[in-house]
Protein backbone atom coordinates (compact mmCIF):
# COMPACT_ATOMS: atom_id res chain seq x y z
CA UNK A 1 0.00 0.00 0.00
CA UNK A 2 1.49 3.53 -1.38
CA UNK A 3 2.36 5.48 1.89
CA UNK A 4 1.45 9.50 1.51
CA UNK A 5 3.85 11.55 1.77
CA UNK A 6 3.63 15.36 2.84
CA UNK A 7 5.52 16.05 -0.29
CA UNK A 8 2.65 15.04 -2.34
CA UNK A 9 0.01 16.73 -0.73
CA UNK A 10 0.52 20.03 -1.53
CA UNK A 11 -2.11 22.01 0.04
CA UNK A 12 -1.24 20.62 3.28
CA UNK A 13 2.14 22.54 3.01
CA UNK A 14 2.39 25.74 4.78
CA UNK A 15 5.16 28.27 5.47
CA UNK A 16 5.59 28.85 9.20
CA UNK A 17 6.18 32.63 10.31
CA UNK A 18 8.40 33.41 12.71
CA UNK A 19 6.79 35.76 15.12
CA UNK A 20 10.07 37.39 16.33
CA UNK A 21 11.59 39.75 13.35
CA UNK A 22 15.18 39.92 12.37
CA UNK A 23 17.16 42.61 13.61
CA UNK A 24 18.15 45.31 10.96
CA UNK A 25 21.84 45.56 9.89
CA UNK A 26 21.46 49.49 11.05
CA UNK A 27 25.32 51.20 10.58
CA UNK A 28 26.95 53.14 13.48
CA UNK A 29 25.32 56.53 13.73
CA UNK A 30 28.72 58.90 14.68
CA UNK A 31 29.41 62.07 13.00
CA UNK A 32 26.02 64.09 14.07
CA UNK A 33 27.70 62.61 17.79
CA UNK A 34 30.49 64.99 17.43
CA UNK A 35 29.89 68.25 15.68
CA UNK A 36 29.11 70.98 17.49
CA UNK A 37 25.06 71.94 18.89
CA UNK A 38 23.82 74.96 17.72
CA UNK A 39 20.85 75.77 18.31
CA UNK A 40 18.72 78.42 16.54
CA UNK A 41 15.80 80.44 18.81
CA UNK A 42 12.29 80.06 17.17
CA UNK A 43 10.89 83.02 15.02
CA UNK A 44 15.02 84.22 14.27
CA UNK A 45 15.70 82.49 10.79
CA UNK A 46 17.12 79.97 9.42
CA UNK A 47 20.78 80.31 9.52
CA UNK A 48 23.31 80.06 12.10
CA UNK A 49 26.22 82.53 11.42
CA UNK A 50 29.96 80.66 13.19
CA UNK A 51 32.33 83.51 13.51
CA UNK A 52 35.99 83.34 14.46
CA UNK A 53 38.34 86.20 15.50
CA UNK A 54 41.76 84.88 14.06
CA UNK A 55 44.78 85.58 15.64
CA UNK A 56 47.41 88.75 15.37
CA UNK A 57 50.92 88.49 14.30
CA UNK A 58 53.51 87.70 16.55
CA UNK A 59 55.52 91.08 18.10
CA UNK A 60 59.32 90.55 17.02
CA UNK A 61 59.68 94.07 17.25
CA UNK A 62 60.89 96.02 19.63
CA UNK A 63 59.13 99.31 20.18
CA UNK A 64 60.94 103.00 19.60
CA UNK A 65 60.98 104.82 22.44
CA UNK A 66 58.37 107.79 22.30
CA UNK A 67 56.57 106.29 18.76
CA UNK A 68 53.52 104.35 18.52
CA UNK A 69 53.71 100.65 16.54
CA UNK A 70 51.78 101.05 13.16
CA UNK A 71 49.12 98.47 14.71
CA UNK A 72 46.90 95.60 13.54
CA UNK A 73 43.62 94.83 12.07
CA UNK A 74 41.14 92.21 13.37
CA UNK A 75 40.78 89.84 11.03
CA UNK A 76 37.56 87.46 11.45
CA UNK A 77 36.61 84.46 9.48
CA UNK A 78 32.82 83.71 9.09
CA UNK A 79 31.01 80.51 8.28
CA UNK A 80 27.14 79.87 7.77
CA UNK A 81 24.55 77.07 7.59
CA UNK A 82 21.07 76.91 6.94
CA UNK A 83 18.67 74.52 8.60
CA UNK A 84 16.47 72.27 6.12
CA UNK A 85 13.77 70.27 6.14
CA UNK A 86 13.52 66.21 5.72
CA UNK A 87 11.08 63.74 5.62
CA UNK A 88 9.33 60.75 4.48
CA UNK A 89 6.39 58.59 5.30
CA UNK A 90 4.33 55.06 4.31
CA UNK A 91 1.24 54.47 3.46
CA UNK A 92 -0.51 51.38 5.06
CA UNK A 93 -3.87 49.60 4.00
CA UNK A 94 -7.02 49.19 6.12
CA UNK A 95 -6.67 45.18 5.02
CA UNK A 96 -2.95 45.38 5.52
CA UNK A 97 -3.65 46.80 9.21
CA UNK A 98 -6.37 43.74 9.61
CA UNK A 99 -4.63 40.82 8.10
CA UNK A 100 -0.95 41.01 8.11
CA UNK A 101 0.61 38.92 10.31
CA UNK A 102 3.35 41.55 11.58
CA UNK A 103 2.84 44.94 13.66
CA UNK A 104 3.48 46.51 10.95
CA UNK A 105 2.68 49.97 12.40
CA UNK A 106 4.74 49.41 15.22
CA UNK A 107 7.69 47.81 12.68
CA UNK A 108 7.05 50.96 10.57
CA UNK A 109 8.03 53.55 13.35
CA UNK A 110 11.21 51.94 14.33
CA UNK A 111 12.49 51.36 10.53
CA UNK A 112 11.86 55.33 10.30
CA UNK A 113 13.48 55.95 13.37
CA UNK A 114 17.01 54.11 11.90
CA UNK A 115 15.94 55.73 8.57
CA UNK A 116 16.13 59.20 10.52
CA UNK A 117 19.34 58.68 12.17
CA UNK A 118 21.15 57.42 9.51
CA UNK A 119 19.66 60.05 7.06
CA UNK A 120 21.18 63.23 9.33
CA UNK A 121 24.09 61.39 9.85
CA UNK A 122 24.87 61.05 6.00
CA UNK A 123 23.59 64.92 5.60
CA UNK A 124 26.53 65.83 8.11
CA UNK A 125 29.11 63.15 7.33
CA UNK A 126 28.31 64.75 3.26
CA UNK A 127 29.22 68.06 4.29
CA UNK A 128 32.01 66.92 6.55
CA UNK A 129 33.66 65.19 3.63
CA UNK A 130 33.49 67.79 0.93
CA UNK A 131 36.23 69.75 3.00
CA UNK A 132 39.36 70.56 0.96
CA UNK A 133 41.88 69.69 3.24
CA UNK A 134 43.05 66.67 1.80
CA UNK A 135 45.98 64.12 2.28
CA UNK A 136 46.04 61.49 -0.56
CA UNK A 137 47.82 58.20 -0.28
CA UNK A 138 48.79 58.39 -3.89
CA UNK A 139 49.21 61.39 -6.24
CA UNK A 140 48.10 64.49 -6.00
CA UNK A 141 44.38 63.86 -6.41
CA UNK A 142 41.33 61.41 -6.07
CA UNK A 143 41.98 59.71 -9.93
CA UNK A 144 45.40 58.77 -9.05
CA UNK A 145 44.42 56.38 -6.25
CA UNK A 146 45.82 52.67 -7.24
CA UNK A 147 44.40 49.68 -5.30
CA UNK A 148 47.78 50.05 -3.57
CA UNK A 149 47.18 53.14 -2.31
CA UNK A 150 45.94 51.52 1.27
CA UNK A 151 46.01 53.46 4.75
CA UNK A 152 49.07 53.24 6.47
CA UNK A 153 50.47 54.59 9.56
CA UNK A 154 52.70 57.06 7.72
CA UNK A 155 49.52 58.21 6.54
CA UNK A 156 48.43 58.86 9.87
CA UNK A 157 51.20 60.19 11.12
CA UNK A 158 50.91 63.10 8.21
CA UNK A 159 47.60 63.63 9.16
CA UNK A 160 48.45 64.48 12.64
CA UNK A 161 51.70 66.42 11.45
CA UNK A 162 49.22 68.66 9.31
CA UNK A 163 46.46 69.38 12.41
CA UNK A 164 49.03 69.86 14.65
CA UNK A 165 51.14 72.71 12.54
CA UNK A 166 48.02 74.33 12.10
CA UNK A 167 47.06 74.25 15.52
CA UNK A 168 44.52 72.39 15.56
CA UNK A 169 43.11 70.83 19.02
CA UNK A 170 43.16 67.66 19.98
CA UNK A 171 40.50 66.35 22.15
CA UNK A 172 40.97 64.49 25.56
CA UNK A 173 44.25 62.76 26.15
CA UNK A 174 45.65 65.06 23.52
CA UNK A 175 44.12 62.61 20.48
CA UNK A 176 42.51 63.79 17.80
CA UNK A 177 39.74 61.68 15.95
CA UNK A 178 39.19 59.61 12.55
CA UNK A 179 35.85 58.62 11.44
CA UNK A 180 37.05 55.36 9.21
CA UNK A 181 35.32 52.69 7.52
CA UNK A 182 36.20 48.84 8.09
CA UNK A 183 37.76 48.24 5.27
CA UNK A 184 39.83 51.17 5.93
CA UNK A 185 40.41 49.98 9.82
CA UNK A 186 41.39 46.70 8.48
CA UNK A 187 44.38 47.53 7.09
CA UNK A 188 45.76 49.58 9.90
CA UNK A 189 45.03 47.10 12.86
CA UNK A 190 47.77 45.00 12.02
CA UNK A 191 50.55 47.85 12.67
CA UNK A 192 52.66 47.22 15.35
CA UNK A 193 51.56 50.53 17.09
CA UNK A 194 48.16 50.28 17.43
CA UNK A 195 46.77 50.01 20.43
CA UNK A 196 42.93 48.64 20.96
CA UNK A 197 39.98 50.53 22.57
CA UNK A 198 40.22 47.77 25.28
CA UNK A 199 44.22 47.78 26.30
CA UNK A 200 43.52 51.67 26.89
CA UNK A 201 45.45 53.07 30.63
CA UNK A 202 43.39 54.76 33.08
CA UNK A 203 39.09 55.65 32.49
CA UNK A 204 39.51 56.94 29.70
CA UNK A 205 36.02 57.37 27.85
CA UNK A 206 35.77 55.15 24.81
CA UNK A 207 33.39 56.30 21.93
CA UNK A 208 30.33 55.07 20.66
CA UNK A 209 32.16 52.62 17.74
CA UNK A 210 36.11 53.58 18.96
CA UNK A 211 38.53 50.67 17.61
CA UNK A 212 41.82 51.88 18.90
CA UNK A 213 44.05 54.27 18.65
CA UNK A 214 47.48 55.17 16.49
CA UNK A 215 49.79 57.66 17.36
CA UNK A 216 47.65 60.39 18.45
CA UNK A 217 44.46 59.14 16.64
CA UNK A 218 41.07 58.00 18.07
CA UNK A 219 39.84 55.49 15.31
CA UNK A 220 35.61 55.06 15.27
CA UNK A 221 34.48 52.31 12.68
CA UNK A 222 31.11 53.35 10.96
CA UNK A 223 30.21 51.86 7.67
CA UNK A 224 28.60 55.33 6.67
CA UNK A 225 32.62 56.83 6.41
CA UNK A 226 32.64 58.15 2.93
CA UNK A 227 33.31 55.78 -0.59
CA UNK A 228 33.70 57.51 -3.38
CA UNK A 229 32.73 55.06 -6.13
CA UNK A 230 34.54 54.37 -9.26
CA UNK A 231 36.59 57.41 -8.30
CA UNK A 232 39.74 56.39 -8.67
CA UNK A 233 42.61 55.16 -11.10
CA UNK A 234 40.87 52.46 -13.28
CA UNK A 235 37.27 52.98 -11.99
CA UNK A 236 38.14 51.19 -8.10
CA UNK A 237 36.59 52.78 -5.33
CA UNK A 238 37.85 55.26 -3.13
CA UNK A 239 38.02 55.17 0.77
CA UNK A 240 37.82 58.55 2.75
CA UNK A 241 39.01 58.35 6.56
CA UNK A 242 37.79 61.75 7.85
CA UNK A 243 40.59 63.10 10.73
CA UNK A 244 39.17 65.92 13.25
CA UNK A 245 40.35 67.96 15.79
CA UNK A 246 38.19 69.41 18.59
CA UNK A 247 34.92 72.11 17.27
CA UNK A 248 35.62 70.67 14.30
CA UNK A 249 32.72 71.50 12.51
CA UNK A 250 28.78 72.46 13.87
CA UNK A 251 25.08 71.45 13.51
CA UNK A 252 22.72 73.86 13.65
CA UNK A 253 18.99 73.48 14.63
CA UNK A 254 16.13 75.31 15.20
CA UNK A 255 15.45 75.65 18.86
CA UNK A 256 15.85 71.37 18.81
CA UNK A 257 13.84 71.09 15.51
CA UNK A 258 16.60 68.18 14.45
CA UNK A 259 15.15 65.48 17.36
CA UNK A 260 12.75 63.45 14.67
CA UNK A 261 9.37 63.33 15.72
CA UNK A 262 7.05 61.01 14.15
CA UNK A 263 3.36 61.51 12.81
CA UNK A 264 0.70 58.70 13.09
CA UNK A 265 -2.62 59.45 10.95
CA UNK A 266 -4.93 56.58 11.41
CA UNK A 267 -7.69 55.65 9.28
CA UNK A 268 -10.40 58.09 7.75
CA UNK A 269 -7.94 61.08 9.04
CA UNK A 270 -7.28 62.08 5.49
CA UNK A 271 -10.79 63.39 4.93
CA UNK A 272 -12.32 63.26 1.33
CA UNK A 273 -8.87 62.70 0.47
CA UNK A 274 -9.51 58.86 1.63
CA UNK A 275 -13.43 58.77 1.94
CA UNK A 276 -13.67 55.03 2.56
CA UNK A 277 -11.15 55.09 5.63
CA UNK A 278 -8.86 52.51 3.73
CA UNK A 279 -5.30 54.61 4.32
CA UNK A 280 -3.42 55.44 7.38
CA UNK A 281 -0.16 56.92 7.33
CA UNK A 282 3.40 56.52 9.27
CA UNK A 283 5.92 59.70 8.68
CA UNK A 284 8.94 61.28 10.19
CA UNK A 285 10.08 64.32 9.92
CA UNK A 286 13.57 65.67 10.62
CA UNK A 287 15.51 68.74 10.43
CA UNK A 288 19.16 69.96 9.64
């Protein structure tokens, strides 16, 4: 007697659901972590205007007894930034809200609430990245990059050289920082020099996604460090590792505007604009 199989009894087969959701491969959120807060006051624009007196020449002079020097001028360097808008939403189904087998409202929120993060993050780490203070590990410019133009710690050590010339400030511990991108980090762990976030002396505060450090330089691993694509010497991709000293750069906001805040509209909320209640709506808005 033929013995039936579940194979061969196909509308007995069913796919089982796993109730508990994967976890999202979200990257690690760090450059709007450590630009400078500036807030705007409501009702007094949109623009935030950073202003720095620069400094005056160094007195090698001796002065002539009974005559005045000829003097200095203030110089003053001025940077703006203008506060935008962002945002995005979804649009769920009445049926979708009654017979899915997620909460997909609930799922909807937190998937903005990466989206948000990691969307102001890029917005900064994009304007971060465009500066034109650049050290290249080949050449003179972003073409001449050969696949064996890798990070080193020479590299490194030029970096700091530059920031430090120019007077730049370190942060804590007299380290400056690198935003840097795994492939990038892998290349420079294997130095003999480098010290891990873990061996560090003494309390000193690790940051959110801090590998280690190589003379002088705080390394954070974040996926969202830039890649310029097909940018260099026969079309290979380009790695950025962005190097900062302390105030770096700033983030402006309008009196906390750039916290994301999230709109719910249930069913029927849209008016004649959904006149048989069969659309909600999940959004987020953010600001930078």
């Amino acid at each position: 007697m033929p013995v039936q199989t579940y194979g061969g009894l196909t509308a007995e087969q069913k796919t089982f659901y796993d109730r508990t959701l994967l976890s999202r491969l979200a990257p690690n959120v760090v450059f709007l972590q450590h630009g400078q807060k500036r807030p705007i006051p409501k009702r007094e624009g949109a623009t935030v205007n950073f202003r720095r007196f620069n400094s005056l020449p160094v007195i090698t002079t001796s002065l002539t007894e009974g005559t005045p020097p000829a003097g200095s001028s203030l110089d003053i360097t001025t940077i703006t930034a203008t506060v935008a808008g962002y945002g995005d939403f979804v649009l769920l189904s009445d049926l979708l809200d009654m017979a899915g087998i997620d909460p997909v409202a609930t799922e909807t929120l937190e998937a903005q609430g990466e989206q948000a993060a990691v969307s102001l993050d890029t917005i900064v780490r994009n304007v971060v990245a465009a500066g034109t203070n650049v050290l290249y590990a080949e050449g003179t410019a972003r073409n001449q990059i050969t696949s064996s133009g890798i990070l080193t710690s020479l590299l490194c050590r030029k970096a700091r050289k530059i920031l430090a010339r120019n007077n730049v400030k370190p942060y804590a511990n007299n380290n400056y920082i690198a935003f840097i991108h795994p492939d990038s980090a892998y290349d420079l762990m294997g130095d003999s020099a480098w010290v891990n976030a873990s061996q560090y002396a003494g309390s000193t505060q690790i940051f959110n996604g801090e590998l280690g450090k190589l003379y002088g330089i705080r390394f954070i691993e974040t996926t969202l460090a830039p890649i310029w694509t097909g940018a260099g010497s026969g079309g290979i991709d380009v790695y950025g590792t962005i190097v900062i000293g302390k105030d770096a750069y700033g983030i402006p906001n309008i009196a906390g505007s750039s916290k994301p805040e999230s709109i719910v509209k249930p069913l029927g909320s849209a008016g004649t604009a959904d006149p048989l209640n069969q659309q909600s709506s999940v959004g987020c808005t953010l600001n930078n």
